[in-house]
Protein backbone atom coordinates (compact mmCIF):
# COMPACT_ATOMS: atom_id res chain seq x y z
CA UNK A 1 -21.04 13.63 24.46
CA UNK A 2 -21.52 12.08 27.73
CA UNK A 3 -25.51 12.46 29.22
CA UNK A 4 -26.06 13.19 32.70
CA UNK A 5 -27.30 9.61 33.05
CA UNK A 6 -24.05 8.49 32.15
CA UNK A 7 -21.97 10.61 34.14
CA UNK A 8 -24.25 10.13 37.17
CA UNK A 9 -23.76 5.88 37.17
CA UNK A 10 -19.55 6.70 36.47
CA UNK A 11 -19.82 8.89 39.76
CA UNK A 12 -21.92 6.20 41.23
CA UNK A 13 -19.10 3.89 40.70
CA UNK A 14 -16.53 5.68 41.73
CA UNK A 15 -18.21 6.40 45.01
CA UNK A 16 -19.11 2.69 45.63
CA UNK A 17 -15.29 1.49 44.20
CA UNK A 18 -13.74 4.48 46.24
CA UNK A 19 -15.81 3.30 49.87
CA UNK A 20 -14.59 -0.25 50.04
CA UNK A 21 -12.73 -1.19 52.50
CA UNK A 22 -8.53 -0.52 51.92
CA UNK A 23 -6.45 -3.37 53.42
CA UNK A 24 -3.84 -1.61 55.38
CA UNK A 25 -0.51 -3.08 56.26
CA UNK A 26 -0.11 -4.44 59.17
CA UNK A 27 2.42 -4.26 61.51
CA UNK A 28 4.98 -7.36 62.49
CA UNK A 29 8.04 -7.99 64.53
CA UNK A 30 11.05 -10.12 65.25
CA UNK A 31 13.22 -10.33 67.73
CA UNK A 32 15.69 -12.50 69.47
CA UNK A 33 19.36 -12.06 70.45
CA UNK A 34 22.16 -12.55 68.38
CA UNK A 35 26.31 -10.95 69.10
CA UNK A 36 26.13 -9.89 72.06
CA UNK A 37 23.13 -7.89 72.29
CA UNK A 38 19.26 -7.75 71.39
CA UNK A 39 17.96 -7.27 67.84
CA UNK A 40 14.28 -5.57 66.80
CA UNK A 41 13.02 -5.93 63.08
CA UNK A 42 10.05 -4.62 62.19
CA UNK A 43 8.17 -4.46 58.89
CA UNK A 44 4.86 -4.01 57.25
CA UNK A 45 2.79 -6.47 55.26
CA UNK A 46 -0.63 -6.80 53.79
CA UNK A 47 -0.94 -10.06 53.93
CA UNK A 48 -0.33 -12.54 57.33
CA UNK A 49 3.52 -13.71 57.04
CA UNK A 50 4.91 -17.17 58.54
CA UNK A 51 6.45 -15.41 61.27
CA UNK A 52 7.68 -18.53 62.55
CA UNK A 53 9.48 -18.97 59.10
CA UNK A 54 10.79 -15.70 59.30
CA UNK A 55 12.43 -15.81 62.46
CA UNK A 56 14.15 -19.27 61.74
CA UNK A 57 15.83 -17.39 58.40
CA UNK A 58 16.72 -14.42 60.31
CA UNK A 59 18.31 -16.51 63.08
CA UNK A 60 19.94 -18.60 60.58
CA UNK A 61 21.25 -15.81 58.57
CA UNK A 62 22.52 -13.85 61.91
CA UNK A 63 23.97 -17.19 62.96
CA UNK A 64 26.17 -17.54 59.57
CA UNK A 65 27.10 -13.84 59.59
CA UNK A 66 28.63 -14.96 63.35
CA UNK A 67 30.08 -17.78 62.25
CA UNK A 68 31.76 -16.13 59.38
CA UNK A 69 32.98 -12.64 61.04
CA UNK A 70 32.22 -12.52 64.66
CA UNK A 71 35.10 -11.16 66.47
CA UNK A 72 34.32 -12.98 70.25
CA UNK A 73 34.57 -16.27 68.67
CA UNK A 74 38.01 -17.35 67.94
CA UNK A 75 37.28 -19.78 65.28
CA UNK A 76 35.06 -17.27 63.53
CA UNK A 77 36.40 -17.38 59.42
CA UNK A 78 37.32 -13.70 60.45
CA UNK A 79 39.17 -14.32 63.41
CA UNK A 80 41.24 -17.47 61.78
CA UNK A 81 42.32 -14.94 58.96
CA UNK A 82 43.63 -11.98 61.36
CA UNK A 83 45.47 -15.43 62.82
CA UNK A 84 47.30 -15.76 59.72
CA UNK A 85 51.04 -15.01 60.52
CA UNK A 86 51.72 -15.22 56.71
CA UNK A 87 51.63 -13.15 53.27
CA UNK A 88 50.35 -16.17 51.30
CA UNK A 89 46.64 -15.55 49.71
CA UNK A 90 43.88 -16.74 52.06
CA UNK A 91 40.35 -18.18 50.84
CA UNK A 92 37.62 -16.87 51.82
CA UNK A 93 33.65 -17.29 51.37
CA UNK A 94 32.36 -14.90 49.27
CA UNK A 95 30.33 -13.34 52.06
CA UNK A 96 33.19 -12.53 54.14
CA UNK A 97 35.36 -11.04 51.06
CA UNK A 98 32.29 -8.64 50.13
CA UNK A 99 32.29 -7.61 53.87
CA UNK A 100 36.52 -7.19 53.60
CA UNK A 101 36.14 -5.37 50.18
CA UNK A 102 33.34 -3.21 51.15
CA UNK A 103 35.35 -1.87 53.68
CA UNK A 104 38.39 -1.26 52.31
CA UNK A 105 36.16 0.73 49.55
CA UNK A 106 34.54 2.80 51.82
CA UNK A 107 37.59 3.30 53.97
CA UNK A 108 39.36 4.61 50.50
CA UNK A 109 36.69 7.02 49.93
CA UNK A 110 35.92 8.30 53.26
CA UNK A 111 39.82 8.96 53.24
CA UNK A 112 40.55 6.56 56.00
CA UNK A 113 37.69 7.63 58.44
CA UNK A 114 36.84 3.67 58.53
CA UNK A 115 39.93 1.90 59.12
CA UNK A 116 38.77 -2.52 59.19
CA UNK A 117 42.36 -2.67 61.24
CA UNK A 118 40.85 -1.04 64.42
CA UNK A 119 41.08 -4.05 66.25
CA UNK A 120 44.34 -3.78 68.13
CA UNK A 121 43.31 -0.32 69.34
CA UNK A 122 39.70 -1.47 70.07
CA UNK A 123 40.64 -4.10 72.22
CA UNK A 124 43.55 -1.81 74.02
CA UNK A 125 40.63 -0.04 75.21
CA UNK A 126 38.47 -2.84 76.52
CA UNK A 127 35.81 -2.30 73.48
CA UNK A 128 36.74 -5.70 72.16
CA UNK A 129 36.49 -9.75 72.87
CA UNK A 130 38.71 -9.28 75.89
CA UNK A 131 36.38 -7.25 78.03
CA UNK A 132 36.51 -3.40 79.74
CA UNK A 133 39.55 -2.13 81.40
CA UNK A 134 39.53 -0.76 84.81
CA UNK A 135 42.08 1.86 84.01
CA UNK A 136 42.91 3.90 80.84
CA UNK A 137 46.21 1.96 78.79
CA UNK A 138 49.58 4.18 78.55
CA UNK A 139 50.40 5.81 75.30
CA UNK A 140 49.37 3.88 72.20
């Protein structure tokens, strides 16, 4: 059976374990620019990260994901494929055919909802590369 001696040191120690200090995460931020318009990321760590590091990866990453399937650069791995005037299989990098295949997935399931062959319409009504319209286009 526990004594009263021993129960009052295991409270003691819970008390003294229980006050210290917690180390709380802290708050941190990126941010730059990157297709067109302005990016925030924000996350929580306990201990200091190399936000220098960080932002270099991030910028790096952003910059391949723009070079691979950026739709206002022409030469953009996305844009040379919707060039392709042929029926003949096309290589791609991986990252781009997860992207494709993704999206053809989700388009199946949501029953068409997301359609990846938008891009005629979208730039019919100035959403696209080519820039806004002045005046609505006839029946499309």
């Amino acid at each position: 059976m526990w004594s009263v001696s021993r129960l009052l040191l295991l409270l003691l120690l819970l008390l003294v374990v229980g006050c210290q200090p917690v180390q709380q995460a802290k708050e941190y931020q990126l941010q730059g620019k990157t297709m067109g318009t302005y990016y925030v990321v924000k996350f929580y760590s306990e201990q200091q990260p190399d936000l220098t590091a960080l932002q270099q990866e991030l910028d790096t990453e952003l910059e391949l994901i723009n070079d691979l399937m950026s739709t206002y650069r022409p030469e953009s791995e996305l844009m040379r494929f919707n060039r392709q005037q042929t029926t003949e299989p096309v290589t791609l990098t991986p990252q781009t055919a997860t992207v494709i295949a993704e999206a053809l997935r989700i388009g199946q399931q949501s029953g068409g909802i997301l359609d990846i062959t938008v891009g005629p319409l979208v730039e019919l009504w100035g959403f696209g590369a080519q820039g806004r319209i002045t005046h609505a286009p006839g029946d499309a």
